[in-house]
PDB file of N, CA and C in Angstrom:
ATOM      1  N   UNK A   1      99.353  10.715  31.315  1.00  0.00           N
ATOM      2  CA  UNK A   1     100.168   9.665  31.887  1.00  0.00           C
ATOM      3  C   UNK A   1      99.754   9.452  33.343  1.00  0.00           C
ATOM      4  N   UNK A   2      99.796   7.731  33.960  1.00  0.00           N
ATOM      5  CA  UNK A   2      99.595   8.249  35.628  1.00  0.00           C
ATOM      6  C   UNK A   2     100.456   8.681  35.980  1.00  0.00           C
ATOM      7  N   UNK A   3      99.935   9.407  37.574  1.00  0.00           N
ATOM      8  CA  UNK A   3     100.441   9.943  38.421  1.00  0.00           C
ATOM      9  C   UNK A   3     101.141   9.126  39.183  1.00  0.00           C
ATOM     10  N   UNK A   4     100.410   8.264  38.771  1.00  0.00           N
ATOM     11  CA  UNK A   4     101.036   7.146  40.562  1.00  0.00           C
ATOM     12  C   UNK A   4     102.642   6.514  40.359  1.00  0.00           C
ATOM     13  N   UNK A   5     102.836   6.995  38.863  1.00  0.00           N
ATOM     14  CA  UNK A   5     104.324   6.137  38.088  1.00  0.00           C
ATOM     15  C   UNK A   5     105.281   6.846  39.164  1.00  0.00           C
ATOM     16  N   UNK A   6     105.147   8.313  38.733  1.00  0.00           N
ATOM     17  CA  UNK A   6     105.832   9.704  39.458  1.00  0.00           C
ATOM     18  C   UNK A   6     106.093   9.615  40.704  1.00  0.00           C
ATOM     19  N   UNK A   7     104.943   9.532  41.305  1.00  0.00           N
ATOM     20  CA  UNK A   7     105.296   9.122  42.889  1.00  0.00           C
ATOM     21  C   UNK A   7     105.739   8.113  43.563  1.00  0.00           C
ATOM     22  N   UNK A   8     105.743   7.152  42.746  1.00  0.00           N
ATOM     23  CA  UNK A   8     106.663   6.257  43.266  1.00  0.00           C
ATOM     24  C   UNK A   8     108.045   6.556  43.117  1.00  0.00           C
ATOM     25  N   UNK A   9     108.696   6.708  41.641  1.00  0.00           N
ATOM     26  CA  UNK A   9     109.661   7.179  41.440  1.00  0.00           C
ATOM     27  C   UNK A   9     110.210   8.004  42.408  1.00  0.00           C
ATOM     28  N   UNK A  10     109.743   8.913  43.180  1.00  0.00           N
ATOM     29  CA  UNK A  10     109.936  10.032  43.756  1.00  0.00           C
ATOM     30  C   UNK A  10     110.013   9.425  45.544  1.00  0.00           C
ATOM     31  N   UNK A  11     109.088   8.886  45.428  1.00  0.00           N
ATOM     32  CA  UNK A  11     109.339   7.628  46.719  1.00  0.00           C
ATOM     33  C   UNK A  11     110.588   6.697  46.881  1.00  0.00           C
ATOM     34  N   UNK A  12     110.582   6.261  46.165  1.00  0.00           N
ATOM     35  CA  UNK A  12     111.962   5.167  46.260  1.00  0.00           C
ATOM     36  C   UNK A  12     113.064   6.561  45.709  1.00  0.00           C
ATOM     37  N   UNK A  13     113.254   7.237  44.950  1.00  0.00           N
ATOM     38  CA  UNK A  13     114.291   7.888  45.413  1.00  0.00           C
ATOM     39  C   UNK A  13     114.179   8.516  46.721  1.00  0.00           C
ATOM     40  N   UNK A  14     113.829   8.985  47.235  1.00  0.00           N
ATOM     41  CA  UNK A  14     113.486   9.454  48.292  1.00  0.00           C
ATOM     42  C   UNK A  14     113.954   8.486  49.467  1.00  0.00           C
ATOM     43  N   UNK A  15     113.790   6.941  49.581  1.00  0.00           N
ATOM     44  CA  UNK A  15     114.387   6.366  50.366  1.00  0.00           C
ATOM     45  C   UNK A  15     115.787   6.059  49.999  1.00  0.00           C
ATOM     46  N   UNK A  16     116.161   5.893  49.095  1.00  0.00           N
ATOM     47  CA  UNK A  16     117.494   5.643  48.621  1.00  0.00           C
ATOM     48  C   UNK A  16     118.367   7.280  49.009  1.00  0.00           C
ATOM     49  N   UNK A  17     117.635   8.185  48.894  1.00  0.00           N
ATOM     50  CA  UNK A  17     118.578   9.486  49.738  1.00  0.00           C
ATOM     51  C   UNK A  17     118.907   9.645  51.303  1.00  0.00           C
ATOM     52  N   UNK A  18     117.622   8.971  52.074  1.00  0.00           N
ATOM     53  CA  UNK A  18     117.471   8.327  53.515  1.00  0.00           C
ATOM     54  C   UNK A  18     119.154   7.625  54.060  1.00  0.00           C
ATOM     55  N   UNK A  19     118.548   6.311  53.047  1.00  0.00           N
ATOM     56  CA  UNK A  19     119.474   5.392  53.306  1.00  0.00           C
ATOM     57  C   UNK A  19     121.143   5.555  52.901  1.00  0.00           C
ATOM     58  N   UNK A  20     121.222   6.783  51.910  1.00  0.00           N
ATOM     59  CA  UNK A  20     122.775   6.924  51.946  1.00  0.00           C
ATOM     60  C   UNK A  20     123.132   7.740  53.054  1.00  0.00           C
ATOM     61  N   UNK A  21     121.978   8.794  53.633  1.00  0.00           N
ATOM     62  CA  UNK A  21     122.743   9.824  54.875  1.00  0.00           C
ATOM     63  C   UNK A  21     122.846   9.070  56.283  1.00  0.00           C
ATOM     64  N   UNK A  22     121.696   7.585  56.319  1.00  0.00           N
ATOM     65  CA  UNK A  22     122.203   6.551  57.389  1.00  0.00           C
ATOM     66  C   UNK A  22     123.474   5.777  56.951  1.00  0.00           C
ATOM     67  N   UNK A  23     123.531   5.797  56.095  1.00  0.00           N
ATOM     68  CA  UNK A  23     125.452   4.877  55.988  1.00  0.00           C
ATOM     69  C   UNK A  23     125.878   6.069  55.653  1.00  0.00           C
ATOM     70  N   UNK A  24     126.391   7.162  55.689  1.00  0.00           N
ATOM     71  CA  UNK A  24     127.341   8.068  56.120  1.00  0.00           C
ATOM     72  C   UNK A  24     127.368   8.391  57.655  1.00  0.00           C
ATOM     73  N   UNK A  25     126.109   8.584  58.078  1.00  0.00           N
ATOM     74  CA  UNK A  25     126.075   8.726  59.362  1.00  0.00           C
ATOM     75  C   UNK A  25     127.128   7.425  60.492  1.00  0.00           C
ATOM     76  N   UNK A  26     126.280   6.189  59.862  1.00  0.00           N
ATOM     77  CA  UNK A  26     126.879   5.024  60.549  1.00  0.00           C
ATOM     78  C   UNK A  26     128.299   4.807  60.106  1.00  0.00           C
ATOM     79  N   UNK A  27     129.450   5.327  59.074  1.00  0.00           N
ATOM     80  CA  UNK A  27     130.505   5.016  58.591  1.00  0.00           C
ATOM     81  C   UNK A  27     130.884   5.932  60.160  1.00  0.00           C
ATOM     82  N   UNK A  28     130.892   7.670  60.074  1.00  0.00           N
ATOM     83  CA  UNK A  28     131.572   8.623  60.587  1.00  0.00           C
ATOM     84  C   UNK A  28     131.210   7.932  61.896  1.00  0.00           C
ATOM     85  N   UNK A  29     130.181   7.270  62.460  1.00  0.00           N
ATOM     86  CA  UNK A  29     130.216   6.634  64.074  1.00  0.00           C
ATOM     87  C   UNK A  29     130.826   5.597  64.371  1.00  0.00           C
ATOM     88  N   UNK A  30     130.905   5.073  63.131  1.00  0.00           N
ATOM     89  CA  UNK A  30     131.862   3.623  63.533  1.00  0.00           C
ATOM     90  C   UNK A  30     133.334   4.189  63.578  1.00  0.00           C
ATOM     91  N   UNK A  31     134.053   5.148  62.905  1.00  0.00           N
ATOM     92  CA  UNK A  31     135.367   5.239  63.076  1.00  0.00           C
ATOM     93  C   UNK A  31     135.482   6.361  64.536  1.00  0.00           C
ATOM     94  N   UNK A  32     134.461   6.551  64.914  1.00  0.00           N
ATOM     95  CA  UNK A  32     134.595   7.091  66.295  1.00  0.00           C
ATOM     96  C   UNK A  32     134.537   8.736  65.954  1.00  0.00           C
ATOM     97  N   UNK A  33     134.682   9.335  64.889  1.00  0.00           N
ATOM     98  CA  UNK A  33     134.397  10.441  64.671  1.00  0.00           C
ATOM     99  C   UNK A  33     132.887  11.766  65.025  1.00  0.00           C
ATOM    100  N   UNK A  34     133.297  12.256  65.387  1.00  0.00           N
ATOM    101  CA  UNK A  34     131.936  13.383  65.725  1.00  0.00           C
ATOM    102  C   UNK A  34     131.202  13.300  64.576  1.00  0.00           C
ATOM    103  N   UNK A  35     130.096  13.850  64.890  1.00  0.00           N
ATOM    104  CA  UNK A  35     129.274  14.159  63.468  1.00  0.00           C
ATOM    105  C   UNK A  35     128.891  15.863  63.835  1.00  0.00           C
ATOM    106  N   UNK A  36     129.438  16.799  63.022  1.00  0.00           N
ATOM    107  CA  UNK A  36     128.654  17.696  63.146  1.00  0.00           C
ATOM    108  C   UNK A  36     128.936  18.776  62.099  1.00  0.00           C
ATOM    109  N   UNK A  37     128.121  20.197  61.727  1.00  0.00           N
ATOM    110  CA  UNK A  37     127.896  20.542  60.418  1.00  0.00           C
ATOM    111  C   UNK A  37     128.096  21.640  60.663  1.00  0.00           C
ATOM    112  N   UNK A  38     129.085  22.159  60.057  1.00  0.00           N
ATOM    113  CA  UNK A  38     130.028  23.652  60.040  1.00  0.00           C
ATOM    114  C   UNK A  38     129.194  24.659  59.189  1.00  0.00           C
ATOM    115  N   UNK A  39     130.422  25.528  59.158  1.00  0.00           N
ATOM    116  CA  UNK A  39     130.082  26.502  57.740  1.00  0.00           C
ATOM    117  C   UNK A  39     130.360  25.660  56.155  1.00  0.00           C
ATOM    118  N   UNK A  40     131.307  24.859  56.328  1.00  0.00           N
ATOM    119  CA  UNK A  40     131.933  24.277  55.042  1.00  0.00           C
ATOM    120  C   UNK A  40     130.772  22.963  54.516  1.00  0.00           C
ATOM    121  N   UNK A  41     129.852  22.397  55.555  1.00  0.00           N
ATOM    122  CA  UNK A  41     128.685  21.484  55.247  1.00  0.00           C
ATOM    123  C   UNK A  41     127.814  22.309  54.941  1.00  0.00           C
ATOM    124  N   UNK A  42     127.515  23.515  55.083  1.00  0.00           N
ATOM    125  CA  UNK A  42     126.153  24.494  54.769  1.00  0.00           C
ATOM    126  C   UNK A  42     126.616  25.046  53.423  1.00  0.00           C
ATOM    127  N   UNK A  43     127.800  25.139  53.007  1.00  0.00           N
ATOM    128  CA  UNK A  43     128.504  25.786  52.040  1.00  0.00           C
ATOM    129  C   UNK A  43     128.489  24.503  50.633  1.00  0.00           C
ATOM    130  N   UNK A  44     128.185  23.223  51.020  1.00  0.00           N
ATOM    131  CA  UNK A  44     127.919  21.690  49.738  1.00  0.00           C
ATOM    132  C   UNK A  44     126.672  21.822  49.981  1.00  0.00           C
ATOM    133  N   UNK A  45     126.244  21.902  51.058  1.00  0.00           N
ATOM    134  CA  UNK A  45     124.676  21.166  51.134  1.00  0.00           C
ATOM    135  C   UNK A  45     123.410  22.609  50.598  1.00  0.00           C
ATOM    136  N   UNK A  46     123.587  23.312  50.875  1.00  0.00           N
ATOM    137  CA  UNK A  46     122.738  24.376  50.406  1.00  0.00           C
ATOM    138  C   UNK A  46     121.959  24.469  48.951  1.00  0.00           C
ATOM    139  N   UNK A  47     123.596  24.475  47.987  1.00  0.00           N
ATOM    140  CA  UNK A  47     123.263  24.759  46.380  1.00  0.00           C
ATOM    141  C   UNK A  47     122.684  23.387  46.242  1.00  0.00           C
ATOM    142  N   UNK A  48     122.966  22.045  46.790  1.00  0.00           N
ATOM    143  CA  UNK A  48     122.641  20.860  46.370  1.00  0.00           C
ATOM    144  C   UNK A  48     120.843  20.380  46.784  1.00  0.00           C
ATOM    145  N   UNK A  49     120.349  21.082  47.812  1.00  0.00           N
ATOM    146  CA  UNK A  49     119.229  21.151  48.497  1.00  0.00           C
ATOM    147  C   UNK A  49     118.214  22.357  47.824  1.00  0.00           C
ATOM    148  N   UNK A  50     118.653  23.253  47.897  1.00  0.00           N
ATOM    149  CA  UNK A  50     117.643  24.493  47.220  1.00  0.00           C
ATOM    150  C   UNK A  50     117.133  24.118  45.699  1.00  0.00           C
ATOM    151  N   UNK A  51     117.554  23.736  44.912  1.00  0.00           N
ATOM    152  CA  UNK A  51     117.495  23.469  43.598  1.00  0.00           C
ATOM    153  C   UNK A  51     116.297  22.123  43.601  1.00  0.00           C
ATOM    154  N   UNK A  52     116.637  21.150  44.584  1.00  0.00           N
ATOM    155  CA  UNK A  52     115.631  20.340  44.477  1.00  0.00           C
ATOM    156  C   UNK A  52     113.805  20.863  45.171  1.00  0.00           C
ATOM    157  N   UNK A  53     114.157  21.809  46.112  1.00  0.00           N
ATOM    158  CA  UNK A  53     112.983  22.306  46.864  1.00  0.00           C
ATOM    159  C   UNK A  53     112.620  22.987  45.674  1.00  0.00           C
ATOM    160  N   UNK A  54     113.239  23.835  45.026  1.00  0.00           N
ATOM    161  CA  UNK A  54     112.510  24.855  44.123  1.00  0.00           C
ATOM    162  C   UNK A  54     111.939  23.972  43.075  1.00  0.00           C
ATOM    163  N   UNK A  55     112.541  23.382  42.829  1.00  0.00           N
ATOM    164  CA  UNK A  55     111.552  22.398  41.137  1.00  0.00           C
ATOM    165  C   UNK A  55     110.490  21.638  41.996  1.00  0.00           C
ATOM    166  N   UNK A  56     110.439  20.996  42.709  1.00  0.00           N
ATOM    167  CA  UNK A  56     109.620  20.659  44.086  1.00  0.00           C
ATOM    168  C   UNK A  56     108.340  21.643  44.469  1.00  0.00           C
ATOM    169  N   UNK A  57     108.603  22.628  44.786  1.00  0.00           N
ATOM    170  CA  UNK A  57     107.450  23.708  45.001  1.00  0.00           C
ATOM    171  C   UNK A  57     106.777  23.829  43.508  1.00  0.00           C
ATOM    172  N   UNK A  58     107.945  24.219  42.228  1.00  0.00           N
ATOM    173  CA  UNK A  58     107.238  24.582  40.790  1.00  0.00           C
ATOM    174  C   UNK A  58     106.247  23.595  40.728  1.00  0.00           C
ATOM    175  N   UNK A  59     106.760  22.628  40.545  1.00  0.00           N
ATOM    176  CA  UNK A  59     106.283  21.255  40.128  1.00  0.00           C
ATOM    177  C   UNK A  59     104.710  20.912  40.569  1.00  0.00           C
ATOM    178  N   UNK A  60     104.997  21.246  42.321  1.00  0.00           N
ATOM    179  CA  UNK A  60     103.534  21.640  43.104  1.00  0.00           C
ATOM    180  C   UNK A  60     102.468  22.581  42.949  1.00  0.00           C
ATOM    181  N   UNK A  61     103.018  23.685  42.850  1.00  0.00           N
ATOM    182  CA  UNK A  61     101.940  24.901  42.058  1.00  0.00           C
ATOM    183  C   UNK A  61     101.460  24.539  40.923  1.00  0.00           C
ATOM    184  N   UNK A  62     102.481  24.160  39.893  1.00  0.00           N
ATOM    185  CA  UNK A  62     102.055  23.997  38.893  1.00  0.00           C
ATOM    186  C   UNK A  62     101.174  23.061  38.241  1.00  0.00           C
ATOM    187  N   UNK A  63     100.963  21.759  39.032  1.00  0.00           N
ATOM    188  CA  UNK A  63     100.268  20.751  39.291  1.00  0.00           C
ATOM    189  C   UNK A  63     100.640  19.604  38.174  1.00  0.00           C
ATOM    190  N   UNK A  64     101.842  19.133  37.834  1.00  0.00           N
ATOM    191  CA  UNK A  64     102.540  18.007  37.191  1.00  0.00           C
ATOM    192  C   UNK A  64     102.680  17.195  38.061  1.00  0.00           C
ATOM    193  N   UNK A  65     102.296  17.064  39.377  1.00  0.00           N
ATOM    194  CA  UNK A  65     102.409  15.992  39.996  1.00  0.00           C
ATOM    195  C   UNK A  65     101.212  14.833  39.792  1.00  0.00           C
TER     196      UNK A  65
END
């Protein structure tokens, strides 16, 4: 199959993940709120982040890209 299908796929998601943490960012600045990242943001964002790096690295070693 090409490759090039994949990487795009992986591209445009990739901007579409961009563009939702700039409109969260820009929501929490427009209501005048701080932005900043506790224990309780490291505590969602971790399990949700590691899982994609690791199939990410497999994926790379393994050469399915």
């Amino acid at each position: 199959m090409n490759d090039s299908v994949f990487v795009i796929f992986i591209v445009f998601g990739v901007i579409w993940i961009l563009m939702g943490i700039a409109g969260v960012i820009a929501l929490l600045k427009m209501e005048g709120q701080e932005i900043r990242f506790g224990k309780i943001g490291l505590i969602v964002a971790i399990p949700i982040i590691i899982p994609f790096i690791i199939t990410l690295a497999y994926a790379a070693i393994k050469g399915t890209f």
